[in-house]
Every structure is written in C-alpha cells, then in structure tokens.
C-alpha atoms as a PDB file:
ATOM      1  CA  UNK A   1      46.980  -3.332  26.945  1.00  0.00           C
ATOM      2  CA  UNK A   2      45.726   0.477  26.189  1.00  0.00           C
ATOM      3  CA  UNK A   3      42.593   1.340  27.866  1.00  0.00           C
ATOM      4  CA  UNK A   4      39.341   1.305  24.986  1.00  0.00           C
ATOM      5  CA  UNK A   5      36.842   3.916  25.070  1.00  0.00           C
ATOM      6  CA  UNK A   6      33.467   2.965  23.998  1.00  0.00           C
ATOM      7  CA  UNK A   7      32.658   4.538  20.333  1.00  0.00           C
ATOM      8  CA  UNK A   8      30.951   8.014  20.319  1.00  0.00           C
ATOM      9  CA  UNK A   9      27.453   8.089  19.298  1.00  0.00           C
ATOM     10  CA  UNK A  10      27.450   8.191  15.034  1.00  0.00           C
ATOM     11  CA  UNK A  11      25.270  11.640  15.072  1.00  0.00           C
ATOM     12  CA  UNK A  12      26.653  12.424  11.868  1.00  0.00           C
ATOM     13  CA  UNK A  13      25.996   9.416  10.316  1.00  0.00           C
ATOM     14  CA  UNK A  14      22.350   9.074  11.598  1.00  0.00           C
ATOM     15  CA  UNK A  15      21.456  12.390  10.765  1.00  0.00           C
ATOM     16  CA  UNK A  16      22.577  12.210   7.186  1.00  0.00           C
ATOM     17  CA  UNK A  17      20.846   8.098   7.400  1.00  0.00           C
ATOM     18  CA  UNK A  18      18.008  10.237   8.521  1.00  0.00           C
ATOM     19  CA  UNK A  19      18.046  12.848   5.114  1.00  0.00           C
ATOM     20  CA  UNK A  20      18.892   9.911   2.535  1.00  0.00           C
ATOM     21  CA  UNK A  21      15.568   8.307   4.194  1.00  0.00           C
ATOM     22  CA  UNK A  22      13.645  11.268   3.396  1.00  0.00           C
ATOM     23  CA  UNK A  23      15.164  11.749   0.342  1.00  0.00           C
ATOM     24  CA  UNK A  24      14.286   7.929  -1.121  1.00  0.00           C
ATOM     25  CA  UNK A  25      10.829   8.178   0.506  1.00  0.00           C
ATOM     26  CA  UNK A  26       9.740  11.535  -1.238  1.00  0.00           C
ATOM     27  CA  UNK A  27      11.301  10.154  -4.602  1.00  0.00           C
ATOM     28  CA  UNK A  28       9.195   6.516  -4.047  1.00  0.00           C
ATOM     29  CA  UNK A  29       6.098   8.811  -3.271  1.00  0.00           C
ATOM     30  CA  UNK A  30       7.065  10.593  -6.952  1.00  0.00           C
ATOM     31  CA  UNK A  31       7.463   7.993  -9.114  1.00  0.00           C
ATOM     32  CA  UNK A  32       4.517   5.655  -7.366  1.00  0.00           C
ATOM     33  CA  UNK A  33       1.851   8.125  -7.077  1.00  0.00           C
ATOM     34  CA  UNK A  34       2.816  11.243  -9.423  1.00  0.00           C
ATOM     35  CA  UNK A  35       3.938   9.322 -12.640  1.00  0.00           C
ATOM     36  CA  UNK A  36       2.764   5.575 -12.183  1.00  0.00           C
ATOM     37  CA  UNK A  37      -0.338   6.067 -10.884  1.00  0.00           C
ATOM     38  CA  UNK A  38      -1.388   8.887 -12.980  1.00  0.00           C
ATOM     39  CA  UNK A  39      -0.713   7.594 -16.049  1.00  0.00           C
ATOM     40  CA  UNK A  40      -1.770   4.155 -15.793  1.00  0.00           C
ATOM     41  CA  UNK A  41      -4.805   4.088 -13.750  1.00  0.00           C
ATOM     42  CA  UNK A  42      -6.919   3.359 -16.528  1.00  0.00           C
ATOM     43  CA  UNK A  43      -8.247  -0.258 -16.959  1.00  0.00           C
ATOM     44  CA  UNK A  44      -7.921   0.875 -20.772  1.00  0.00           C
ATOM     45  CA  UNK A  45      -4.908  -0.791 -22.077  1.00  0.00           C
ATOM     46  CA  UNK A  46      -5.027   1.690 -24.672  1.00  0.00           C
ATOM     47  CA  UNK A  47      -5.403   4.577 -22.577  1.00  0.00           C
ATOM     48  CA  UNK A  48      -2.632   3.534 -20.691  1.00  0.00           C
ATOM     49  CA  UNK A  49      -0.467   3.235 -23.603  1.00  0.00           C
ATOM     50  CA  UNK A  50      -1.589   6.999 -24.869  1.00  0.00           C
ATOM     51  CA  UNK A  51      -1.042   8.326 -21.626  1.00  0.00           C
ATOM     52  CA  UNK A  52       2.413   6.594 -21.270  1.00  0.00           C
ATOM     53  CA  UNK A  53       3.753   8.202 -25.205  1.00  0.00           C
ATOM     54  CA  UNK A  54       2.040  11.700 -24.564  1.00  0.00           C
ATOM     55  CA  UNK A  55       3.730  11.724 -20.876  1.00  0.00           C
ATOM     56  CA  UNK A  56       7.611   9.631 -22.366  1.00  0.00           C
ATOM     57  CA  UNK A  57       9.366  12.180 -20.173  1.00  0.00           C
ATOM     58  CA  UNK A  58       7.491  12.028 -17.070  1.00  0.00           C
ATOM     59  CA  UNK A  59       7.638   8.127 -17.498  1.00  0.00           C
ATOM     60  CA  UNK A  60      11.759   8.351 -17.704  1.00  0.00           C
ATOM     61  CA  UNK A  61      11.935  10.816 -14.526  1.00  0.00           C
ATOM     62  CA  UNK A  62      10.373   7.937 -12.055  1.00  0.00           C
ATOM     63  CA  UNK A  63      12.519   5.390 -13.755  1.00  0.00           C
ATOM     64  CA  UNK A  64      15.218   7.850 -12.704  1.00  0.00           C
ATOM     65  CA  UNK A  65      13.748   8.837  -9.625  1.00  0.00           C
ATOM     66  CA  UNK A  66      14.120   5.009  -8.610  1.00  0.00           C
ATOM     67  CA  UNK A  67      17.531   4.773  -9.942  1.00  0.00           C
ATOM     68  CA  UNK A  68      18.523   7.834  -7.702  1.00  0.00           C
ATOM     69  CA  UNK A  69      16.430   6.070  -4.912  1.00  0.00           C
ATOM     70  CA  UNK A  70      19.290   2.987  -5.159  1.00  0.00           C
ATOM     71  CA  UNK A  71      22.281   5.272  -5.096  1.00  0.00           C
ATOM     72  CA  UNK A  72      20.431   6.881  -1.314  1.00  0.00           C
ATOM     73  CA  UNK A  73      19.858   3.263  -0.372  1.00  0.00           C
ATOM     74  CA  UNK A  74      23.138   2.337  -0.863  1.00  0.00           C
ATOM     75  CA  UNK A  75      24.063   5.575   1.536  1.00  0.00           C
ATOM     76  CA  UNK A  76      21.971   4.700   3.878  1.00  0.00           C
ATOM     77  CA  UNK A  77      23.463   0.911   4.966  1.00  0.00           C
ATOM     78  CA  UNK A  78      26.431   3.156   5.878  1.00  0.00           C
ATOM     79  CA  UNK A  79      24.182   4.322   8.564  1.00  0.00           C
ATOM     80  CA  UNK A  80      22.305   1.171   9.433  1.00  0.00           C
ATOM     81  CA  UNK A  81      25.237  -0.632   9.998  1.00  0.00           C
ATOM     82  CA  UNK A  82      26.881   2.332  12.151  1.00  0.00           C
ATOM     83  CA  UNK A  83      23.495   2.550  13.827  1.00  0.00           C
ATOM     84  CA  UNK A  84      22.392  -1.138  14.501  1.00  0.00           C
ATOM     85  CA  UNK A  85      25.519  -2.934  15.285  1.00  0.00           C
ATOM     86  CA  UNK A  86      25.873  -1.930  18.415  1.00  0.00           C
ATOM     87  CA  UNK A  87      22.608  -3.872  19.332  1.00  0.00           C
ATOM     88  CA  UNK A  88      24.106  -7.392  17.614  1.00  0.00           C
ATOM     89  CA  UNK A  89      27.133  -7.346  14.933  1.00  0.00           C
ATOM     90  CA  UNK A  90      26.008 -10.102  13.197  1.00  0.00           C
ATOM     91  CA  UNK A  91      22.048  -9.634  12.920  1.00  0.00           C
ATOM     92  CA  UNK A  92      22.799  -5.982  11.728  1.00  0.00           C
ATOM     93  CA  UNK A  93      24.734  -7.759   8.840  1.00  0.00           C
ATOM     94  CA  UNK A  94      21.804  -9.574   8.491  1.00  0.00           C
ATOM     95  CA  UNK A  95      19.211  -7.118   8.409  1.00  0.00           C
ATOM     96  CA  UNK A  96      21.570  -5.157   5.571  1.00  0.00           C
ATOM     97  CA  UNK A  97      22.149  -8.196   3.244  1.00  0.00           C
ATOM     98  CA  UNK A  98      17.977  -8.379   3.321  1.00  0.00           C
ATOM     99  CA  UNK A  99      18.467  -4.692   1.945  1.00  0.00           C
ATOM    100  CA  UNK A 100      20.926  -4.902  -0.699  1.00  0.00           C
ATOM    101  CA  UNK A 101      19.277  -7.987  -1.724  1.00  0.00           C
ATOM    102  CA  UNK A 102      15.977  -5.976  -1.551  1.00  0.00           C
ATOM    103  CA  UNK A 103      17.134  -2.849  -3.716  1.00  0.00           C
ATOM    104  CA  UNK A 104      18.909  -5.048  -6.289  1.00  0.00           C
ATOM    105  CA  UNK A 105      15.584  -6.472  -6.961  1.00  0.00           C
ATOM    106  CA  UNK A 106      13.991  -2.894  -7.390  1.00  0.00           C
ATOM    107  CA  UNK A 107      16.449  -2.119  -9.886  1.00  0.00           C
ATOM    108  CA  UNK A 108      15.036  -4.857 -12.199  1.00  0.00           C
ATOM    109  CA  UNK A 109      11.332  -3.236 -11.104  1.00  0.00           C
ATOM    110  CA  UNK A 110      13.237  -0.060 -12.704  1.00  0.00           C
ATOM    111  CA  UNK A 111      14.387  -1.712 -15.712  1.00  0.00           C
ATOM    112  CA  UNK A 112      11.238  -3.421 -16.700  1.00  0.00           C
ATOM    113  CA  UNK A 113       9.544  -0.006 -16.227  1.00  0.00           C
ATOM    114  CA  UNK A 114      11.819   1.504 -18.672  1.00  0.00           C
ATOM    115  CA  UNK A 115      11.110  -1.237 -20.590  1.00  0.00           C
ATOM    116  CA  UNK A 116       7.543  -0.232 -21.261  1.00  0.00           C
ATOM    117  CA  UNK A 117       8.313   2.032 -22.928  1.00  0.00           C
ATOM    118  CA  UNK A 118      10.341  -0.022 -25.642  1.00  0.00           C
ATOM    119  CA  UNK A 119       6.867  -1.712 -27.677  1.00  0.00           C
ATOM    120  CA  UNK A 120       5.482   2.089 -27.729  1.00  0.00           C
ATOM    121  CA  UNK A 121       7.998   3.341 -29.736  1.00  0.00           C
ATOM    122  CA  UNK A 122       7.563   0.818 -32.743  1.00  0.00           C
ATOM    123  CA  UNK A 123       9.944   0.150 -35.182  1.00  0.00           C
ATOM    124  CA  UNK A 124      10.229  -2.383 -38.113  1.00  0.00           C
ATOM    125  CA  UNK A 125      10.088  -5.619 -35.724  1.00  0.00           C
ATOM    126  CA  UNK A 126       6.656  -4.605 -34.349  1.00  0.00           C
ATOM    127  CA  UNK A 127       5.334  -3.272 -37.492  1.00  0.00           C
ATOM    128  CA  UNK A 128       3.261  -6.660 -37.817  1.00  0.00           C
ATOM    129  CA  UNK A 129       1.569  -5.905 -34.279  1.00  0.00           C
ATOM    130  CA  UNK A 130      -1.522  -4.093 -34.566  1.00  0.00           C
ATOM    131  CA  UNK A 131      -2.321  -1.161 -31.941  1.00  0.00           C
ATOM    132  CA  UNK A 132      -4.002  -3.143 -29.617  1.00  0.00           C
ATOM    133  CA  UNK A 133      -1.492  -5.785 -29.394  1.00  0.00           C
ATOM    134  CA  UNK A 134       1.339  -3.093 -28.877  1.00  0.00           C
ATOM    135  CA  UNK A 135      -0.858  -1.999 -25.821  1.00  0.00           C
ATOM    136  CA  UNK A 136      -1.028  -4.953 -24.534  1.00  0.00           C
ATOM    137  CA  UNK A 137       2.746  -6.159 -24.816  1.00  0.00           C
ATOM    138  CA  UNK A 138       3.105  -2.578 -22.512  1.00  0.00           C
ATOM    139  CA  UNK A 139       0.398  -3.839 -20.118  1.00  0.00           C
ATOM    140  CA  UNK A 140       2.375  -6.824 -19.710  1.00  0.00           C
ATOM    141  CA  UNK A 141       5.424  -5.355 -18.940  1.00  0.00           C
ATOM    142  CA  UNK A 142       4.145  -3.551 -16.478  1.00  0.00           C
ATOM    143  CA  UNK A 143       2.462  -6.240 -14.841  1.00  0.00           C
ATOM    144  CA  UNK A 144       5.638  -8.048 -14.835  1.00  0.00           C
ATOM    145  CA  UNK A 145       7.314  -4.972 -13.190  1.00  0.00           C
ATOM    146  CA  UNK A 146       4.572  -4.957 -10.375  1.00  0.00           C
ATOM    147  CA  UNK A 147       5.676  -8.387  -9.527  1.00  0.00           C
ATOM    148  CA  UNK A 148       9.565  -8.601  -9.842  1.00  0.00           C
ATOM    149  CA  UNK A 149       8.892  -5.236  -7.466  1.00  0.00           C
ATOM    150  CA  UNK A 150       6.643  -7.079  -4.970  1.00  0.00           C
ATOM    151  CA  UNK A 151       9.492  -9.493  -4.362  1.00  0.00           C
ATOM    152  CA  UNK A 152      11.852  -6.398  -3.673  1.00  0.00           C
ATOM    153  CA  UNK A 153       8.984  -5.431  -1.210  1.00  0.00           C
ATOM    154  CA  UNK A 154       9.004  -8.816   0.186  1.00  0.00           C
ATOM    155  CA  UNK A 155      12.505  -8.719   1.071  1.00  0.00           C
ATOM    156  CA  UNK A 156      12.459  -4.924   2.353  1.00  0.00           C
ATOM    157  CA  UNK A 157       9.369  -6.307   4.743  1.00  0.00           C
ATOM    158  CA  UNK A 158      12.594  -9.241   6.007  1.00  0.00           C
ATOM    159  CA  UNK A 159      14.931  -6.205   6.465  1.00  0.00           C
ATOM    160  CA  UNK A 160      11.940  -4.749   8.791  1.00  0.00           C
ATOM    161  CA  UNK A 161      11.318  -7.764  10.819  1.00  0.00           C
ATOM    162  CA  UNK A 162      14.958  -7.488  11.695  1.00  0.00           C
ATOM    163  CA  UNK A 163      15.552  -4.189  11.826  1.00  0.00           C
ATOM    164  CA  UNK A 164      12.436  -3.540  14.068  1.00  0.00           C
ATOM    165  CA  UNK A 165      12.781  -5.523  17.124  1.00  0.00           C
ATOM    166  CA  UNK A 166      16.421  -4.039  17.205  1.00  0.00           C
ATOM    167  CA  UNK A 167      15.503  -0.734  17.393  1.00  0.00           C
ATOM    168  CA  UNK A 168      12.604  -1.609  19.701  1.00  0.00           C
ATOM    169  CA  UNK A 169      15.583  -3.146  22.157  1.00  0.00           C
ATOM    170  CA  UNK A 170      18.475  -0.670  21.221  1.00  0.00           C
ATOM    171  CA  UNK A 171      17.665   1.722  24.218  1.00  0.00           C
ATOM    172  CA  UNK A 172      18.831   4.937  22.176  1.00  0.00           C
ATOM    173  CA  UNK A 173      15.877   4.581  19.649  1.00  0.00           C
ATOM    174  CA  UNK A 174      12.363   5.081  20.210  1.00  0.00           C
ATOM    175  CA  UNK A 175      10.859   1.743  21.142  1.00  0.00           C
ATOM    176  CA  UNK A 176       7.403   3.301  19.527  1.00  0.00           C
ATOM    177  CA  UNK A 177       9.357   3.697  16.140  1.00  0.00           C
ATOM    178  CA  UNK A 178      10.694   0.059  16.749  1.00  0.00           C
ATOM    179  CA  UNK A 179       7.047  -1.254  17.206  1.00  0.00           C
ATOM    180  CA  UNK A 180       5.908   0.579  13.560  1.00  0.00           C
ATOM    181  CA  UNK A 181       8.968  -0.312  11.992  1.00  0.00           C
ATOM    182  CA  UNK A 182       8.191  -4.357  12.566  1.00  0.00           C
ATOM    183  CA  UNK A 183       4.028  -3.907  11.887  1.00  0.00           C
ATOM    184  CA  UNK A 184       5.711  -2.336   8.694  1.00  0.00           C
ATOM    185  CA  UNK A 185       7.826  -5.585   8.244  1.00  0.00           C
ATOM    186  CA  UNK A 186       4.552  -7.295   8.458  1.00  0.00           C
ATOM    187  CA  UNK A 187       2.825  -4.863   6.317  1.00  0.00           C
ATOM    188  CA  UNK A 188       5.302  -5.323   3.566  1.00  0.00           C
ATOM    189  CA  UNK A 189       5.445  -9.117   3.411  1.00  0.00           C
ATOM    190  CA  UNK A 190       1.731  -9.747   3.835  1.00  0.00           C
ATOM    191  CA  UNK A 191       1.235  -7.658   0.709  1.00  0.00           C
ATOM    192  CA  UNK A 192       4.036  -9.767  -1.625  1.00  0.00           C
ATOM    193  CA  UNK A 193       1.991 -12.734  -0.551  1.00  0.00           C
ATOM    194  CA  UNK A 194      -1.291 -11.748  -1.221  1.00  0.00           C
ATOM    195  CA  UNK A 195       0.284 -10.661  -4.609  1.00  0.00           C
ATOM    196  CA  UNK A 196       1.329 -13.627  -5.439  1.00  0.00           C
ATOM    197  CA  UNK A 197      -1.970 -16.061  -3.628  1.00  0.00           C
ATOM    198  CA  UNK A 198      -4.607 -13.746  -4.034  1.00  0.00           C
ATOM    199  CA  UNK A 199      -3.646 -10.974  -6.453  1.00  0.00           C
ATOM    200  CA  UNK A 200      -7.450  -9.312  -6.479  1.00  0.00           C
ATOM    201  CA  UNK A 201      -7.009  -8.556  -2.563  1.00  0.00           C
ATOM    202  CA  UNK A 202      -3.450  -7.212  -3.163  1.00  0.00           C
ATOM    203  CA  UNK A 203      -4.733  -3.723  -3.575  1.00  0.00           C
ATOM    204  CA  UNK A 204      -6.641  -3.478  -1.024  1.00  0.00           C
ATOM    205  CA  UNK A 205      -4.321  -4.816   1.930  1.00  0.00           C
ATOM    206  CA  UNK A 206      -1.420  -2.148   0.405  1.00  0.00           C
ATOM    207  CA  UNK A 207      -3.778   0.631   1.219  1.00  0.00           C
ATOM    208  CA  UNK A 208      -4.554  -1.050   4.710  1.00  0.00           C
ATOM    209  CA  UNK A 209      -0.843  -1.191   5.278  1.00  0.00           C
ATOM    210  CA  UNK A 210       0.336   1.452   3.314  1.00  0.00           C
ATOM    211  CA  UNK A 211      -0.250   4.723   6.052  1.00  0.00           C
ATOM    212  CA  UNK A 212       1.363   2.383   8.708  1.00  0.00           C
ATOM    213  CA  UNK A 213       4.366   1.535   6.496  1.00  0.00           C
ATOM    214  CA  UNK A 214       4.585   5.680   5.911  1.00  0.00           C
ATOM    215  CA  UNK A 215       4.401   6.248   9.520  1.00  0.00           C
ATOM    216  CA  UNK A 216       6.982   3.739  10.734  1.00  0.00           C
ATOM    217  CA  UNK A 217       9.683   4.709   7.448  1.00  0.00           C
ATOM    218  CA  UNK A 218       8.294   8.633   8.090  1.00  0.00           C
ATOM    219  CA  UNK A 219       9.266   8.370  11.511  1.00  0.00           C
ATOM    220  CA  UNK A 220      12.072   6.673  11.666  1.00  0.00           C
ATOM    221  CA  UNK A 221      13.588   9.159   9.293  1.00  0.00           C
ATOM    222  CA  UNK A 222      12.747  12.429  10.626  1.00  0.00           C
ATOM    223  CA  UNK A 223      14.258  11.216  13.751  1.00  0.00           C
ATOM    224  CA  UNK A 224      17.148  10.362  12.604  1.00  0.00           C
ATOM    225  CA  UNK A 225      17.478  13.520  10.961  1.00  0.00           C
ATOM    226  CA  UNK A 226      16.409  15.599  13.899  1.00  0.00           C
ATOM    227  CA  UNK A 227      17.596  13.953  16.849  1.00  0.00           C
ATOM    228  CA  UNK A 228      20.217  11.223  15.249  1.00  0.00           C
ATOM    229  CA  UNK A 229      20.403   8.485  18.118  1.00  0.00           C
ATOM    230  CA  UNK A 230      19.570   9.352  22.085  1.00  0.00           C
ATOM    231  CA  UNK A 231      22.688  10.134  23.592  1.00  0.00           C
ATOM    232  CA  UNK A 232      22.286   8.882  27.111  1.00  0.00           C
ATOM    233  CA  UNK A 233      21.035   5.481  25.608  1.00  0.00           C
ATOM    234  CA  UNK A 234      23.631   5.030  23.442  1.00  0.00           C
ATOM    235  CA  UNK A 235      26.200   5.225  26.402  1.00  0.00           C
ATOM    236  CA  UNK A 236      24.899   2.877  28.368  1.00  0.00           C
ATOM    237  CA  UNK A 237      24.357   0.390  25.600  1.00  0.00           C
ATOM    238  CA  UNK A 238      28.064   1.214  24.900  1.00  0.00           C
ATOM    239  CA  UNK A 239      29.463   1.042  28.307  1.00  0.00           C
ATOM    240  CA  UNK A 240      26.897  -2.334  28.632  1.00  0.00           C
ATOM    241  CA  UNK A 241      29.279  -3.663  26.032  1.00  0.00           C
ATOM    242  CA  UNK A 242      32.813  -2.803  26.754  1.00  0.00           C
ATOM    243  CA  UNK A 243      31.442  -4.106  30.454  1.00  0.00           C
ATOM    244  CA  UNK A 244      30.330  -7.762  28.833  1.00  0.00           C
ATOM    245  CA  UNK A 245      33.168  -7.884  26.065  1.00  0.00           C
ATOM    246  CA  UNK A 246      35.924  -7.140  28.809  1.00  0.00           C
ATOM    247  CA  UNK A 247      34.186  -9.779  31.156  1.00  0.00           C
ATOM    248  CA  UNK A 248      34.443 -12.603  27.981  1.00  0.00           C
ATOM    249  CA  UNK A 249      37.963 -11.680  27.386  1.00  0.00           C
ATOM    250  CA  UNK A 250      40.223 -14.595  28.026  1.00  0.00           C
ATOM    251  CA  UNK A 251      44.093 -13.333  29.601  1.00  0.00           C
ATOM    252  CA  UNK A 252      46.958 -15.326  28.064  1.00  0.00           C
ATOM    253  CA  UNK A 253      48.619 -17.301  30.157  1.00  0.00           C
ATOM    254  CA  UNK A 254      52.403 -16.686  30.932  1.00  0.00           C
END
C-alpha cells in the first residue's frame, strides 16, 4: 500500500473563504443599512412608499447586492468544507447544508424585496386601489420580507452553533474567534425567535447582538484572509488523523 501524506494546509482556499466573507459582509452592510434602512425608516407608510419610487434604483442595487451576496456564499462552502472537515467529515456537511439551506431562504428575502416594488409602479389592475392602499400593499411586502429573512437568519444562527465549537476545537483556528462565532449562533437564533414570539423586542435584541455577530463574522474573515489557517495546528490535527485513521484500519486477511 503507498505511503499517504497528510493534506497540505488549504491557504489558498481560506484566504480567498476569507475575501468572499468580506465581500458578502460589506454588501449585507449596503443593502441593510445604506438602502433599506434609509429609505424605509419612516413609520409613514406613505413616506416609505415615496422614498422607495424617488430612490427605484437604489432599491434594485441591494436587491442585487443580495443576489451577488448568494453567488460569494456559494464560494465560500468551497472553503468551509476544505476548512472544517478536517475537525469531523460529517458535522462539516452538516454545518454547510444549515448554509445552503440558510441562503436559499435569503433569496426569497431578495425576491419579496424586489417585489415591493411591483404595487408602486401601478398599472390597470391596481387602478381601483387608492394611494394609501398601494402604500400599504408595499408595507406588507416588506414586512413579509423581514420575516421569510428572519428564518434565513435562523438557520445561518444553526450553521454558527456548528460551525463555532469546531473552530473553537480545530487547533489551527483561533479558539477566541470560535467562542464569537457560537455567541453569534446564539445571537442569530435568539433574534428569529423573538421575531416571531415577541416581535416589539425584536429590534432591540438585533442591536444587542448585532456588534457581536459583526465581530465574530468580522473576525473570522479577516483572518482567513490574512493568515488563512495556523500552519503548525493544522499539522498536528493532520498527522492526529492519519495517526487514528491508520490505527482503525482493518488488514485483510490472507
């Protein structure tokens, strides 16, 4: 049988993990805070709606800056499942089906944001709505996005929990990175609920959880970007391997 070498560390891979991160975070903090925030922070339903045909453009650039978000996502299991498996095979799979499941419920959030913008531009079958009524069928949709995108968050906040206690344990990760990654987990998941149970308290336990969920995801990418994965560690998690899968290897008898 030819000798196996454990697998070199993916540098490569984690570095460019670590720029699609950055990438989908600045282009979340866009779309969130630049365009949906700003145009629909009145209580006004009207307002809202003014804001949302004076500013059509800057509406359809977050859509697309979400739908560019997906195709980074979709990048980055390349590097999760390079990076994690190591640590367990099988809860790495894990962690990424949480992910895709995660991000294919975000592109519905994307949808039904575009789809605001379909009662604002009127047309014979809501000629019978008045303006008020218009507004409000926008106010809806939205409110419908913030939900169908709370259960993406919900499911991102599973891929943390998993993800998290990995990294804490990987030995060529940070375990301080690890630790923010699962309080982000928690973060994310304790904010779906309280969507959903409590929706006046939603608010305010995103913007308790919101800087630690930017420093865990902040983090996490920059490191991989800089560093990629700790060398050292990541030999002797490899050689820990080959070491326990040799020692589990059954010889056939002759």
């Amino acid at each position: 049988m030819p000798e196996q070498h454990p697998a070199p560390p993916p540098l490569a891979i984690a570095r460019l993990g670590g720029a699609m991160y950055l990438i989908i975070i600045l282009l979340g903090l866009f779309a969130e805070l630049f365009v949906r925030q700003r145009l629909t922070a009145s209580n006004d339903v009207m307002v809202v709606a003014a804001n949302i045909r004076e500013h059509e453009l800057l509406w359809r650039s977050g859509v697309a800056a979400e739908l560019l978000s997906l195709i980074c996502v979709t990048v980055l299991m390349l590097t999760w499942l390079a990076v994690l498996r190591p640590v367990s095979r099988d809860v790495a799979w894990l962690a990424i089906f949480f992910a895709l499941t995660a991000h294919a419920v975000g592109a519905m959030a994307s949808l039904q944001t575009l789809g605001t913008l379909f009662p604002l531009g009127g047309g014979r079958a809501l000629a019978s709505f008045t303006a008020e009524q218009v507004g409000a069928l926008a106010r809806l949709t939205q409110r419908e996005r913030e939900h169908t995108f709370g259960v993406s968050l919900l499911l991102s906040g599973c891929f943390f929990l998993v993800a998290g206690p990995m990294i804490y344990r990987s030995g060529y990760l940070p375990k301080v990175i690890g630790a923010l990654y699962t309080a982000a987990g928690v973060g994310y998941v304790a904010h779906t609920f309280t969507l959903v149970l409590v929706p006046a308290a939603a608010n305010a336990v995103l913007t308790i959880a919101g800087p630690l969920i930017l420093l865990g995801e902040g983090s996490l990418s920059l490191y991989l970007l800089i560093r990629g994965v700790n060398v050292d560690g990541w030999n002797r998690h490899q050689a820990s391997m080959s070491y326990r899968r040799d020692s589990l290897r059954v010889e056939p008898w002759e």
